[in-house]
N, C-alpha and C. Protein backbone atom coordinates (compact mmCIF):
# COMPACT_ATOMS: atom_id res chain seq x y z
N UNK A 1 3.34 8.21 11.30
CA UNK A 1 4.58 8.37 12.02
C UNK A 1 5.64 7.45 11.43
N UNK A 2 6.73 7.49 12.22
CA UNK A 2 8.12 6.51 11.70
C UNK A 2 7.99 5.43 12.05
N UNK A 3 6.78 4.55 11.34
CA UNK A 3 6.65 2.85 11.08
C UNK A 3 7.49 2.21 11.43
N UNK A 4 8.36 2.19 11.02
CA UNK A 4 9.36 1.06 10.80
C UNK A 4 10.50 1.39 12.05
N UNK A 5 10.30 2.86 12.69
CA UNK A 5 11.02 2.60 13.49
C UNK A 5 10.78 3.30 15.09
N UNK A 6 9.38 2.92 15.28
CA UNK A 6 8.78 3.91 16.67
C UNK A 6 9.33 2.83 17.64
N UNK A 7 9.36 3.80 18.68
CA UNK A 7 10.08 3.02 20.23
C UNK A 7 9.37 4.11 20.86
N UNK A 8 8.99 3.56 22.50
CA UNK A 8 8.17 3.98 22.82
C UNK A 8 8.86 5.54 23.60
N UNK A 9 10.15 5.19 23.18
CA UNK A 9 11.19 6.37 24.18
C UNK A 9 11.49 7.88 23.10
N UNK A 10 10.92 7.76 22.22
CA UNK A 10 10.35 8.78 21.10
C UNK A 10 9.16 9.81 21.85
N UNK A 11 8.46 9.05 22.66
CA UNK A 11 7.44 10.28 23.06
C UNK A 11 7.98 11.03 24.02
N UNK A 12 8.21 12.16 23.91
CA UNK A 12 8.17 13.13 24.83
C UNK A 12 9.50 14.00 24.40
N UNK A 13 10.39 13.17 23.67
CA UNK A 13 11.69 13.97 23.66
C UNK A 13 11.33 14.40 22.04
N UNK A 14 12.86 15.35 22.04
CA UNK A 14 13.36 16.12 20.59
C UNK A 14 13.67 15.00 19.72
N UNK A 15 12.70 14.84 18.91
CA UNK A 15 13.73 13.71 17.41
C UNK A 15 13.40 14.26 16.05
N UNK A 16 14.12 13.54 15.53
CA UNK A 16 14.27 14.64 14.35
C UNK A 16 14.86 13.52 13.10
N UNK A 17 14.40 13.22 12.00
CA UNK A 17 15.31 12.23 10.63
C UNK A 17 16.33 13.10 10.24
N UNK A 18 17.44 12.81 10.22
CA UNK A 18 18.94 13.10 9.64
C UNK A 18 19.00 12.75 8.37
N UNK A 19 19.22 13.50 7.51
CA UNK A 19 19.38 12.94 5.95
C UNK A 19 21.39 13.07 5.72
N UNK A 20 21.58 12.31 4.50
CA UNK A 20 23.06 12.52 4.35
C UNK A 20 23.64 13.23 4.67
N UNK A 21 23.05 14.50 4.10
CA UNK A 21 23.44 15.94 3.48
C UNK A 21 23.67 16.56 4.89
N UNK A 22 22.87 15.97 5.98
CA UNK A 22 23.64 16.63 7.07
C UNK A 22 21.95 17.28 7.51
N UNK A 23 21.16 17.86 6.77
CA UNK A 23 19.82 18.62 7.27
C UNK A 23 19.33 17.50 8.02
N UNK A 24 18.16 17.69 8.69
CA UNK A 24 17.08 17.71 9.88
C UNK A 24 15.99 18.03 9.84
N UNK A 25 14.80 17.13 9.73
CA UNK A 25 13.80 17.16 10.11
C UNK A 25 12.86 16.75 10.82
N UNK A 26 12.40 17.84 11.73
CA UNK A 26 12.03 17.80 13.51
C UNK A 26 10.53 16.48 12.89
N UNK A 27 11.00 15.72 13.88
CA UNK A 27 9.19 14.95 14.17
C UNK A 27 8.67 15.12 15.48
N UNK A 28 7.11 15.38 15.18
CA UNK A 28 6.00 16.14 15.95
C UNK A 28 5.51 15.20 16.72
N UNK A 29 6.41 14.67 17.51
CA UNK A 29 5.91 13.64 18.69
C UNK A 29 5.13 13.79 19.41
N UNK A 30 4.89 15.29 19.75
CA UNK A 30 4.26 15.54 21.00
C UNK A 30 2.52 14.87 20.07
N UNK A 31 2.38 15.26 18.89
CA UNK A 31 1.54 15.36 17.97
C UNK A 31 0.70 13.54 18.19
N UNK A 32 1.71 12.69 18.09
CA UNK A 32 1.36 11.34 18.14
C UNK A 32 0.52 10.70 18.78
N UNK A 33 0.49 11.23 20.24
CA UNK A 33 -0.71 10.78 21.48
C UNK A 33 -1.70 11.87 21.90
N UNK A 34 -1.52 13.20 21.12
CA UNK A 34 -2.01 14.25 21.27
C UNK A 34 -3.43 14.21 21.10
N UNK A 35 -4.52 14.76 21.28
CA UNK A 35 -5.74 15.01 20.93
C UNK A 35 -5.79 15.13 19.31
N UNK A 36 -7.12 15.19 18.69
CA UNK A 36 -6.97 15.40 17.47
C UNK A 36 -6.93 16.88 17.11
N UNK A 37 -6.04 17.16 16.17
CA UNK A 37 -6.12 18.36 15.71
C UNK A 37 -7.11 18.60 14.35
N UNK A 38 -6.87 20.02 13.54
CA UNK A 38 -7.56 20.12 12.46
C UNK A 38 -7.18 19.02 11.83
N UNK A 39 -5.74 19.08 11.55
CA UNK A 39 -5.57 18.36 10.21
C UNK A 39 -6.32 16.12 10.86
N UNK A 40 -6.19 16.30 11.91
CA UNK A 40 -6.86 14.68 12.01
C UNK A 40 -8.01 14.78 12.11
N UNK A 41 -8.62 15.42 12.59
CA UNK A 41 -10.10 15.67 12.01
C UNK A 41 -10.34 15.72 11.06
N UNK A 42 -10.06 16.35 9.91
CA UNK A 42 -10.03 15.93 8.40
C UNK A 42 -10.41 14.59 8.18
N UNK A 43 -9.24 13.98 8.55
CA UNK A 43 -9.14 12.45 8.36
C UNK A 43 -10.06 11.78 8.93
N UNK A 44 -10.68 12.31 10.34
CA UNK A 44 -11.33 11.33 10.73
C UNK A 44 -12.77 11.63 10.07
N UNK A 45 -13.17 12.34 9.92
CA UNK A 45 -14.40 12.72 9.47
C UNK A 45 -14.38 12.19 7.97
N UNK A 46 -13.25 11.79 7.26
CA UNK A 46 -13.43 11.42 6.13
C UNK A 46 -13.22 10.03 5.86
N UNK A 47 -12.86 9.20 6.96
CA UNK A 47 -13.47 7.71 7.33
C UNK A 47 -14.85 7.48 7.09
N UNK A 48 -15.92 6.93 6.33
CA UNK A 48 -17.05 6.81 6.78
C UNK A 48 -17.48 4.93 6.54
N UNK A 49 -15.88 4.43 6.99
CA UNK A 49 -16.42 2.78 6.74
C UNK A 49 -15.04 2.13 7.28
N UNK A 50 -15.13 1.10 7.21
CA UNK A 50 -14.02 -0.01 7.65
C UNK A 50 -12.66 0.82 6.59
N UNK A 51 -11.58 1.05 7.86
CA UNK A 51 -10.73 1.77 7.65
C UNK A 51 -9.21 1.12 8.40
N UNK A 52 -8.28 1.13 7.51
CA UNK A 52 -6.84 0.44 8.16
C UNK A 52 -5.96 1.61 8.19
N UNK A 53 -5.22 1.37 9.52
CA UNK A 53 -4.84 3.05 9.99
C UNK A 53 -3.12 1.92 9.33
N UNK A 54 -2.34 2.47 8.68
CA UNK A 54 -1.15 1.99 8.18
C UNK A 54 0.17 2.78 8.85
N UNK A 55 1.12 2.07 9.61
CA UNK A 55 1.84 2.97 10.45
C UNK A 55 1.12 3.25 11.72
N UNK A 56 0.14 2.55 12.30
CA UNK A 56 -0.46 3.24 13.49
C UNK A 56 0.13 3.73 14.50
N UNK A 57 1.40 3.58 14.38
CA UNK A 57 1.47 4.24 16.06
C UNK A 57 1.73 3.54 17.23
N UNK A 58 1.35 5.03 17.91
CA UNK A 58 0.41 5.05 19.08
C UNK A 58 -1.17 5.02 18.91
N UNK A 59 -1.31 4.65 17.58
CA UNK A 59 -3.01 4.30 17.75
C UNK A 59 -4.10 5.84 18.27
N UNK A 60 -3.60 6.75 17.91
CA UNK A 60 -4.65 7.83 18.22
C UNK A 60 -5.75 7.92 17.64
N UNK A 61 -4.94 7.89 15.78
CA UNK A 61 -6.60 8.02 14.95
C UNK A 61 -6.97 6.96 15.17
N UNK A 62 -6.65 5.24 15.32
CA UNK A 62 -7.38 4.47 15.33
C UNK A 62 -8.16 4.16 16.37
N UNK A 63 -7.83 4.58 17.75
CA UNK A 63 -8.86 4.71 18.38
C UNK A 63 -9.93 5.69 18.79
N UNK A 64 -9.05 6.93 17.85
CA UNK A 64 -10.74 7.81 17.73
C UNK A 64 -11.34 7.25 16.65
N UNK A 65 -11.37 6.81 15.69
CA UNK A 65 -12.48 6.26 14.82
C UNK A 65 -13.35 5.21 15.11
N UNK A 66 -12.58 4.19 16.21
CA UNK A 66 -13.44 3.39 17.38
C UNK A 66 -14.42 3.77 17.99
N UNK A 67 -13.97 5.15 18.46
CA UNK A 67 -14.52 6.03 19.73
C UNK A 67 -15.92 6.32 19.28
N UNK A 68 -15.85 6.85 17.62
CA UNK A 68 -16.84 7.08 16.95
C UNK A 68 -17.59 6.10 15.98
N UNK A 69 -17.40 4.90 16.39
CA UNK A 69 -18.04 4.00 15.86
C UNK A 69 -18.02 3.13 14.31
N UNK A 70 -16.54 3.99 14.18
CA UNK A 70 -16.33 3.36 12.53
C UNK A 70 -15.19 2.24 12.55
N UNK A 71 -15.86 0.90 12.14
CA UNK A 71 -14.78 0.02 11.90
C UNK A 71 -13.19 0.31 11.84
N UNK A 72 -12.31 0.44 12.61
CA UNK A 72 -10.85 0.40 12.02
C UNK A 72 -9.88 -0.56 12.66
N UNK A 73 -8.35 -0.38 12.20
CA UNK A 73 -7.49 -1.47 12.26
C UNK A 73 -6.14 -0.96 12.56
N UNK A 74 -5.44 -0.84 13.55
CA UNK A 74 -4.06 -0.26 12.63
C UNK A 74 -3.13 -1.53 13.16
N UNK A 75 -2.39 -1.23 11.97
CA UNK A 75 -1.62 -1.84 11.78
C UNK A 75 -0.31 -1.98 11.72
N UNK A 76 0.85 -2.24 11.93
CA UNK A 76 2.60 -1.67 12.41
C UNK A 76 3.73 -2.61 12.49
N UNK A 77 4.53 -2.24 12.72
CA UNK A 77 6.11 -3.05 12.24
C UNK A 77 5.91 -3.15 13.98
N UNK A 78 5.73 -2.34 14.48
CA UNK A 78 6.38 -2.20 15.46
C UNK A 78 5.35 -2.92 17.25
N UNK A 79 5.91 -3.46 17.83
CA UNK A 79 4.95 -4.29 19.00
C UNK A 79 4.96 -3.20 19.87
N UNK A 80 5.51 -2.28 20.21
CA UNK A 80 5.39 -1.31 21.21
C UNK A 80 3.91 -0.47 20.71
N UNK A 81 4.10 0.19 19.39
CA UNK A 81 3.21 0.53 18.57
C UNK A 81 1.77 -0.17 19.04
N UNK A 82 1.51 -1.44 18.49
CA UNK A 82 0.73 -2.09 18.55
C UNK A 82 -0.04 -2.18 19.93
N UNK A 83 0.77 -2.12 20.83
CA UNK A 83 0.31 -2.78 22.43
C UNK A 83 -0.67 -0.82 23.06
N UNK A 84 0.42 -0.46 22.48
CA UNK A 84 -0.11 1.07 22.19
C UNK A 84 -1.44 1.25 22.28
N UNK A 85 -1.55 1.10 21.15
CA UNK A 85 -3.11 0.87 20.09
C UNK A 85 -4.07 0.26 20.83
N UNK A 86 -3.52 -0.90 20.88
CA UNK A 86 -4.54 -1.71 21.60
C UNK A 86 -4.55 -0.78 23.79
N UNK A 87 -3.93 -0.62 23.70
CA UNK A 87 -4.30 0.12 25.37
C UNK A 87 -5.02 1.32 25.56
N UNK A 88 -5.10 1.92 23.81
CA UNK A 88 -6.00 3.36 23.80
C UNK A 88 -6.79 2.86 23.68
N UNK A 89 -7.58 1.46 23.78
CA UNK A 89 -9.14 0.98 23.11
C UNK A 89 -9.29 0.35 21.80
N UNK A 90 -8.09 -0.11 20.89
CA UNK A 90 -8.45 0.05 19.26
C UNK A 90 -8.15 -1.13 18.74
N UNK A 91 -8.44 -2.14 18.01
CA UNK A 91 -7.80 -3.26 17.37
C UNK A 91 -6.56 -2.80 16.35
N UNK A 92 -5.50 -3.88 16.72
CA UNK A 92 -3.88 -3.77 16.20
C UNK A 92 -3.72 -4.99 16.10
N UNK A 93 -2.67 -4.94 14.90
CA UNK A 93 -1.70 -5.83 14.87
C UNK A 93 -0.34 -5.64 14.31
N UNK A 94 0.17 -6.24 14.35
CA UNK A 94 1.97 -6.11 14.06
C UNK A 94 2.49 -6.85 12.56
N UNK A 95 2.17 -6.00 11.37
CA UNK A 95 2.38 -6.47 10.54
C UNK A 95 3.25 -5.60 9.85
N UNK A 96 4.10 -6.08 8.54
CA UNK A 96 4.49 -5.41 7.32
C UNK A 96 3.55 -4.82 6.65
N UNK A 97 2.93 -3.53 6.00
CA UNK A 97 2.24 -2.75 4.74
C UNK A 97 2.38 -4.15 3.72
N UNK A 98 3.31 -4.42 3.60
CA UNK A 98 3.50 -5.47 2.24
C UNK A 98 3.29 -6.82 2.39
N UNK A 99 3.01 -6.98 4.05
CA UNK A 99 2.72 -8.54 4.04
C UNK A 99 1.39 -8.66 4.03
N UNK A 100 0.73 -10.14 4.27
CA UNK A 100 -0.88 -10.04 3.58
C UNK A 100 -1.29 -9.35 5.47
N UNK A 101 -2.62 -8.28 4.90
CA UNK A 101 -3.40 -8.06 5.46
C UNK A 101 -5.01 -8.26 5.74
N UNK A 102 -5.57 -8.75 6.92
CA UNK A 102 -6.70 -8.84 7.42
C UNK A 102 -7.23 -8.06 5.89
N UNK A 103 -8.89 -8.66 5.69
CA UNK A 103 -9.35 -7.78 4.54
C UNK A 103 -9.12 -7.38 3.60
N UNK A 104 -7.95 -7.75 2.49
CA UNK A 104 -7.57 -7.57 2.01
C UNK A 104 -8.46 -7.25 0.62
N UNK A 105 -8.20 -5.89 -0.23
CA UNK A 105 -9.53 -6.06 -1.18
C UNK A 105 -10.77 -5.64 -0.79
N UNK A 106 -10.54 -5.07 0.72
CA UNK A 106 -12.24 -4.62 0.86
C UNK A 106 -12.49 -3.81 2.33
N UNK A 107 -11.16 -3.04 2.11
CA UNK A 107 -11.57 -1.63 3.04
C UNK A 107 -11.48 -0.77 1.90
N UNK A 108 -12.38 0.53 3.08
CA UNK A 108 -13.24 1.10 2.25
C UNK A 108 -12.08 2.03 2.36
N UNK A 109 -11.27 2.46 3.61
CA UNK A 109 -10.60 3.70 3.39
C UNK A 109 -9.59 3.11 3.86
N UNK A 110 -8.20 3.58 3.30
CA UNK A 110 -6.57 3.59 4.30
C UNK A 110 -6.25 5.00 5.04
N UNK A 111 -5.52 5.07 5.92
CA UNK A 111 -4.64 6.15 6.24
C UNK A 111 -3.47 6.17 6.11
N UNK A 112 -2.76 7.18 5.59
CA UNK A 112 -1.25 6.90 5.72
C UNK A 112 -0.92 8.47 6.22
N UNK A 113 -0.91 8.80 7.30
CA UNK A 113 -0.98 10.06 8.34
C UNK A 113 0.46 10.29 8.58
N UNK A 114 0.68 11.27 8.92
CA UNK A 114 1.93 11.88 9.81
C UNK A 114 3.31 10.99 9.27
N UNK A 115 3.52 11.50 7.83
CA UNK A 115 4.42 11.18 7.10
C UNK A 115 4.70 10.22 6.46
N UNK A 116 4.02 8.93 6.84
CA UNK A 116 3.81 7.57 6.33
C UNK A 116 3.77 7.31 4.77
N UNK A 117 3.38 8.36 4.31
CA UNK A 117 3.64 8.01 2.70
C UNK A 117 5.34 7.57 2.74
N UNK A 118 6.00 8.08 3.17
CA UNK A 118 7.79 7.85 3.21
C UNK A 118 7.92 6.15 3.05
N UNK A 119 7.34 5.68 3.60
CA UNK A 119 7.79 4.22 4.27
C UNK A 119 8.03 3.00 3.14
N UNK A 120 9.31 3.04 3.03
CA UNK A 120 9.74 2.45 2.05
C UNK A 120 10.31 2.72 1.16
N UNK A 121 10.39 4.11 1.15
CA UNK A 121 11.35 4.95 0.08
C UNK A 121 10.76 5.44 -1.29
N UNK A 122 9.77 4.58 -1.54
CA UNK A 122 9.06 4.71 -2.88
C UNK A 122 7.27 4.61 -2.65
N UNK A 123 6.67 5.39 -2.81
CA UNK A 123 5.41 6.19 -2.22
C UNK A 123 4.57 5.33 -3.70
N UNK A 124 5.23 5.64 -4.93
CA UNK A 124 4.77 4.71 -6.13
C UNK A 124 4.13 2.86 -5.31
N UNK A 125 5.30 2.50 -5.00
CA UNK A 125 4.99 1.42 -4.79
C UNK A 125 3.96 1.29 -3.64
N UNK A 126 4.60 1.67 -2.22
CA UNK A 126 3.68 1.89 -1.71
C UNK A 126 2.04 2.15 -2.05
N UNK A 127 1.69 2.98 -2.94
CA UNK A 127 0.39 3.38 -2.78
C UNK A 127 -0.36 2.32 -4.37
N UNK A 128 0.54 1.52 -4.98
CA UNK A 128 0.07 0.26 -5.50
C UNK A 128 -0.39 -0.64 -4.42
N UNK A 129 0.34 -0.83 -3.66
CA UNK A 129 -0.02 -1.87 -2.03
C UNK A 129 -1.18 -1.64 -1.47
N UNK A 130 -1.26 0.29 -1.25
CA UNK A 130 -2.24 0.66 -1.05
C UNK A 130 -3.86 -0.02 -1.38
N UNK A 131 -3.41 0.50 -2.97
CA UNK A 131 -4.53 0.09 -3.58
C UNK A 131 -5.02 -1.60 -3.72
N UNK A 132 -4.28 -2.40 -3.60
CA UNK A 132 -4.87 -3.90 -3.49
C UNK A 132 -5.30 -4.12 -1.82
N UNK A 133 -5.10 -3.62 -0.98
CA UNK A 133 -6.30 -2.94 0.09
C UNK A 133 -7.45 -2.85 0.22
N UNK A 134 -7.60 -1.79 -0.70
CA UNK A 134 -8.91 -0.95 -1.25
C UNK A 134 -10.46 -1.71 -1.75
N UNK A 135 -11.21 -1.42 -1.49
CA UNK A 135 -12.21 -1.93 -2.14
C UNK A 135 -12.48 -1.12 -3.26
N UNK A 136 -13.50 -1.02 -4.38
CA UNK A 136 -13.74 -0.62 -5.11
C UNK A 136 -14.16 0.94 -4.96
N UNK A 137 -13.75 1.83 -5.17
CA UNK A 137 -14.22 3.16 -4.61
C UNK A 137 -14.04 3.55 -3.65
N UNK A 138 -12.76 2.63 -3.26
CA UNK A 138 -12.50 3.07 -1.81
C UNK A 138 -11.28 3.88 -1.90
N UNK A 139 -10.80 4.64 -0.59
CA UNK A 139 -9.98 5.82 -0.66
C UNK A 139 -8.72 5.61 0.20
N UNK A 140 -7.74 6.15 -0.56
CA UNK A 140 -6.64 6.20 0.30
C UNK A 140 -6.42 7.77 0.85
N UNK A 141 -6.38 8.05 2.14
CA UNK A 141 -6.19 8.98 2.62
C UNK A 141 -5.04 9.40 3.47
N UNK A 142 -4.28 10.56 2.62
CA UNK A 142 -2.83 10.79 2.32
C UNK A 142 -2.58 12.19 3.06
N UNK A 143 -1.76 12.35 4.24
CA UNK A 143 -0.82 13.35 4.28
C UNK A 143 0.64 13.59 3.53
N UNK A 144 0.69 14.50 3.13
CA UNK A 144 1.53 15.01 1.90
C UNK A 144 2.67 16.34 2.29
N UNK A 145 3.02 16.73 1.77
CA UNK A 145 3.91 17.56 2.26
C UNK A 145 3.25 19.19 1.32
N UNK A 146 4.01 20.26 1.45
CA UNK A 146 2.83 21.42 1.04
C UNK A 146 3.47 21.30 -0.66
N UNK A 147 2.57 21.97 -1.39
CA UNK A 147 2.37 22.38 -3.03
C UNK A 147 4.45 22.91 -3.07
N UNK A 148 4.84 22.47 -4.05
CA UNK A 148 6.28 23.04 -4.58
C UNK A 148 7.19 21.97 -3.76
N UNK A 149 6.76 21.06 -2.91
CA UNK A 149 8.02 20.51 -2.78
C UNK A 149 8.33 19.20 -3.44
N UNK A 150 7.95 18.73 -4.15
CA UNK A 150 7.81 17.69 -4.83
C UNK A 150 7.87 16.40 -4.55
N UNK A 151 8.68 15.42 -5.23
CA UNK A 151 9.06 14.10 -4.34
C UNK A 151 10.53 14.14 -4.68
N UNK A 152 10.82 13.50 -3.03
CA UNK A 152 11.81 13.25 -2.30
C UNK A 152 12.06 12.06 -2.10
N UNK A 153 13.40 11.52 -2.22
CA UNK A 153 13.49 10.19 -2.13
C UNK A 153 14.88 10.21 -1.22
N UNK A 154 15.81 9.42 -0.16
CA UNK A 154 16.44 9.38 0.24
C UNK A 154 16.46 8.29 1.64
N UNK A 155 18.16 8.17 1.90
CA UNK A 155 18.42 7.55 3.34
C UNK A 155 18.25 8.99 4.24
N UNK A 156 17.73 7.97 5.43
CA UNK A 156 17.36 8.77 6.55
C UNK A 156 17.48 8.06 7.23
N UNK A 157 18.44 8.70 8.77
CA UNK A 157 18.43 7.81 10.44
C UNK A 157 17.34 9.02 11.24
N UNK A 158 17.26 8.28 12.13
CA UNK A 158 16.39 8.82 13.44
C UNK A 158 17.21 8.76 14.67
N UNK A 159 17.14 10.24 14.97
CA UNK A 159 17.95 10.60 16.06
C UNK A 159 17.08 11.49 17.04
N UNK A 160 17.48 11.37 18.37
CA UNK A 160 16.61 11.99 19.36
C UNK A 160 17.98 13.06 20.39
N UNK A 161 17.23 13.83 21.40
CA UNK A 161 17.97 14.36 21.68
C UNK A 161 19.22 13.75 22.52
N UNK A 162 18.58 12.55 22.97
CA UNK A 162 19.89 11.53 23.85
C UNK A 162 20.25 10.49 23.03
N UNK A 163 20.20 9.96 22.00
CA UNK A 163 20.15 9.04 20.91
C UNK A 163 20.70 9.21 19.58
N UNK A 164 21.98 9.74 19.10
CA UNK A 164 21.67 10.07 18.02
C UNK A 164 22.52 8.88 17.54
N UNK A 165 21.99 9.32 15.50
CA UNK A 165 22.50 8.51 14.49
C UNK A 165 22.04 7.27 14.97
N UNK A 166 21.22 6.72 14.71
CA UNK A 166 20.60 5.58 14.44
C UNK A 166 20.77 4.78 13.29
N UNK A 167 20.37 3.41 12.87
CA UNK A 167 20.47 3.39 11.27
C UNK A 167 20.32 3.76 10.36
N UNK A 168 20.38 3.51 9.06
CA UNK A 168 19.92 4.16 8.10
C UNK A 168 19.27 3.61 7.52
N UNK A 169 17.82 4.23 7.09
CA UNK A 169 16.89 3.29 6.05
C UNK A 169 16.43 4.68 5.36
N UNK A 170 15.30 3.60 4.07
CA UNK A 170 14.90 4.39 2.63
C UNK A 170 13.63 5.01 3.43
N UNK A 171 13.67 6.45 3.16
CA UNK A 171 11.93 7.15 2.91
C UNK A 171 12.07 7.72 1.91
N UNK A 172 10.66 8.62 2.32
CA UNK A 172 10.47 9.70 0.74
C UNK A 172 9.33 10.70 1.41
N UNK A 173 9.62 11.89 0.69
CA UNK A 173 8.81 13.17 0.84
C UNK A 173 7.80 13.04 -0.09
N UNK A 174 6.22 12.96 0.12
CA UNK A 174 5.47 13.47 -1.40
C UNK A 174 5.02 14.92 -1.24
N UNK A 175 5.31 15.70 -2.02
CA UNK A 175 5.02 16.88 -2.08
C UNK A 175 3.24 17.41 -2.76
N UNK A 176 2.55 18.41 -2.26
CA UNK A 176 0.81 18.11 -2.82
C UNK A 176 1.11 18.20 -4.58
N UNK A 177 2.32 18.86 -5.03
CA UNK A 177 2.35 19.37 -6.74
C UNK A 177 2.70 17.67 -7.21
N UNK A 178 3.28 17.05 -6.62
CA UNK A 178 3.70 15.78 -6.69
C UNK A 178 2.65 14.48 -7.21
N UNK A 179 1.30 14.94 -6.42
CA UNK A 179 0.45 13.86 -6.55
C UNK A 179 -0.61 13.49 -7.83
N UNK A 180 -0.58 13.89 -8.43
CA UNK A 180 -1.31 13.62 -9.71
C UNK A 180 -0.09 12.83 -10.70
N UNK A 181 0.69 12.86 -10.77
CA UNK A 181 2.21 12.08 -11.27
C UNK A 181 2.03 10.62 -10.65
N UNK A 182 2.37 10.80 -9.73
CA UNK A 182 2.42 9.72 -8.53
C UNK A 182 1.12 9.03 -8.38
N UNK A 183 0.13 9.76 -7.97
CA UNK A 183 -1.42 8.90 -8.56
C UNK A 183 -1.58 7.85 -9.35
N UNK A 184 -1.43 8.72 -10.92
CA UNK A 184 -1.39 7.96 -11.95
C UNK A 184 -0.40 6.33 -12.11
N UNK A 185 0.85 6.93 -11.58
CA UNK A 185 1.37 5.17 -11.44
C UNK A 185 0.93 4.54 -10.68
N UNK A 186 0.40 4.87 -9.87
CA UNK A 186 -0.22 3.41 -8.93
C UNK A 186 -0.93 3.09 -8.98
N UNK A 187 -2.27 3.74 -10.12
CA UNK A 187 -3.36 3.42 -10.45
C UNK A 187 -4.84 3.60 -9.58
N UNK A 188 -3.90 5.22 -9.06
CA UNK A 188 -5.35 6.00 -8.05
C UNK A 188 -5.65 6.92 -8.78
N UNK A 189 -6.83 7.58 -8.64
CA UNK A 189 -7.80 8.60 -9.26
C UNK A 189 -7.42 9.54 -8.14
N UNK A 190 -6.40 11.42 -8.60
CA UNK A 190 -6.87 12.08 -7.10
C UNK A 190 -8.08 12.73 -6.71
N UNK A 191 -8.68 12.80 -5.62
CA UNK A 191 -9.95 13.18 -5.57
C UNK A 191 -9.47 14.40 -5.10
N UNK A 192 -9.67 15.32 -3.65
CA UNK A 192 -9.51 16.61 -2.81
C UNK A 192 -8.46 16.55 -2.56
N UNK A 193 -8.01 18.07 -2.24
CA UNK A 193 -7.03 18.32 -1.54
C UNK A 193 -6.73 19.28 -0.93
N UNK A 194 -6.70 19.06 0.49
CA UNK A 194 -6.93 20.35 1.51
C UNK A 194 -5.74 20.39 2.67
N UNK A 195 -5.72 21.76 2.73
CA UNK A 195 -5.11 22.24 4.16
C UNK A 195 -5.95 22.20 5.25
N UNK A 196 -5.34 21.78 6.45
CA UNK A 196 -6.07 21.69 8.10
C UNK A 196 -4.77 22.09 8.54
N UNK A 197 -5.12 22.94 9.47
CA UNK A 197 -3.88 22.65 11.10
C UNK A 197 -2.93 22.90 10.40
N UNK A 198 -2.14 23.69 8.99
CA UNK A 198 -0.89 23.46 8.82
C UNK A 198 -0.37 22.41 8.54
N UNK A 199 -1.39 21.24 8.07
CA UNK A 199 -1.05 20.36 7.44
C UNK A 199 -2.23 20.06 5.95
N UNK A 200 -1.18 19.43 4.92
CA UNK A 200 -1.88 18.95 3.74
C UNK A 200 -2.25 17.35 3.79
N UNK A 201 -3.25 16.80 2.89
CA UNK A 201 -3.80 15.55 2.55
C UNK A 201 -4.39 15.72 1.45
N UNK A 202 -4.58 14.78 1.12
CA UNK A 202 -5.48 14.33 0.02
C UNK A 202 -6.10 12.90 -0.05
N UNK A 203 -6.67 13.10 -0.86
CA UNK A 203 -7.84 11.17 -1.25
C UNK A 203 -7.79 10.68 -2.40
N UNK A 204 -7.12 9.96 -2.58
CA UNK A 204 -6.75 9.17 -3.37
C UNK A 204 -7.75 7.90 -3.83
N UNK A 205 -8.26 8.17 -5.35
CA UNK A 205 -9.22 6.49 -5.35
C UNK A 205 -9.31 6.01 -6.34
N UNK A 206 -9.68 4.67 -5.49
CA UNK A 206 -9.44 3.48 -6.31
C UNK A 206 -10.55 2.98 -7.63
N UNK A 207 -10.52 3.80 -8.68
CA UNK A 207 -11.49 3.35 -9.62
C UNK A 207 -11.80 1.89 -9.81
């Protein structure tokens, strides 16, 4: 989800990122505290070890991977986020992606779910960060945007239906044709890549 800028007054209403150009794109809030769907089932089933949910939230996947007994963490800019997390059952904390993290060097899997590759504007860098995370053979596990749209880079505010124009900060779109480019600079191996639910991912690893 929108890391860097969840408030807890996002759930339930219409919001949507505003780019320059004037377009709109709707975010799937209802999606955030929702049950798991296909496409998070994917993900969760492809946890099988100590796992840092990045952007957590509201802590859904991280406390279904609790639920099911697999080490996880999430982690967030945001204290609403966090308190979140921690009230669905799940260990949180309130950190930067880029500042030092718990474990560092030796989880086995990341998530970066429900658009989170964006965060920061540059998905390159990001998924270098990623990878000093990682343990050896361990996986970063990526929602992506579908095959042909490539990468996207731009300012974007967050606006809701009673709220609009918010600030402006850097994301980015990765598109699935995108990721073998993008892989390679950050120094991931891509592994799968599948459709669930109308949504894409992939696994990314760390040779």
């Amino acid at each position: 989800m929108i890391d860097t800028h969840f408030e807890p007054g996002l759930l339930g209403k219409t919001c949507w990122l505003e780019l320059a150009s004037g377009e709109r794109i709707s975010l799937p809030t209802e999606r955030w505290r929702a049950t798991a769907d296909p496409g998070d089932e994917l993900l969760l089933r492809s946890c099988t070890g100590p796992t840092l949910d990045i952007g957590c939230g509201p802590g859904r996947l991280t406390a279904a991977l609790a639920e099911r007994g697999v080490l996880a963490l999430g982690t967030d800019v945001s204290a609403v986020a966090v308190r979140l997390t921690i009230e669905a059952g799940a260990p949180a904390i309130r950190r930067d992606v880029f500042d030092q993290q718990p474990g560092e060097g030796r989880w086995r899997h990341t998530l970066l779910a429900d658009g989170n590759i964006g965060i920061g504007g540059h998905p390159v860098r990001l998924l270098r960060r990623v990878r000093e995370l990682l343990c050896a053979g361990g996986t970063a596990l990526v929602e992506v945007d579908p095959p042909g749209t490539g990468l996207r880079r731009g300012q974007v505010r967050l606006s809701t239906s009673d709220t609009p124009g918010g600030r402006w900060f850097d994301w980015a779109w990765l598109g699935a044709d995108a990721i073998p480019a993008t892989a390679e600079l950050a120094g991931l191996t891509p592994g799968w890549l599948r459709e669930a639910g109308d949504r894409w991912f992939t696994e990314l690893i760390k040779r």
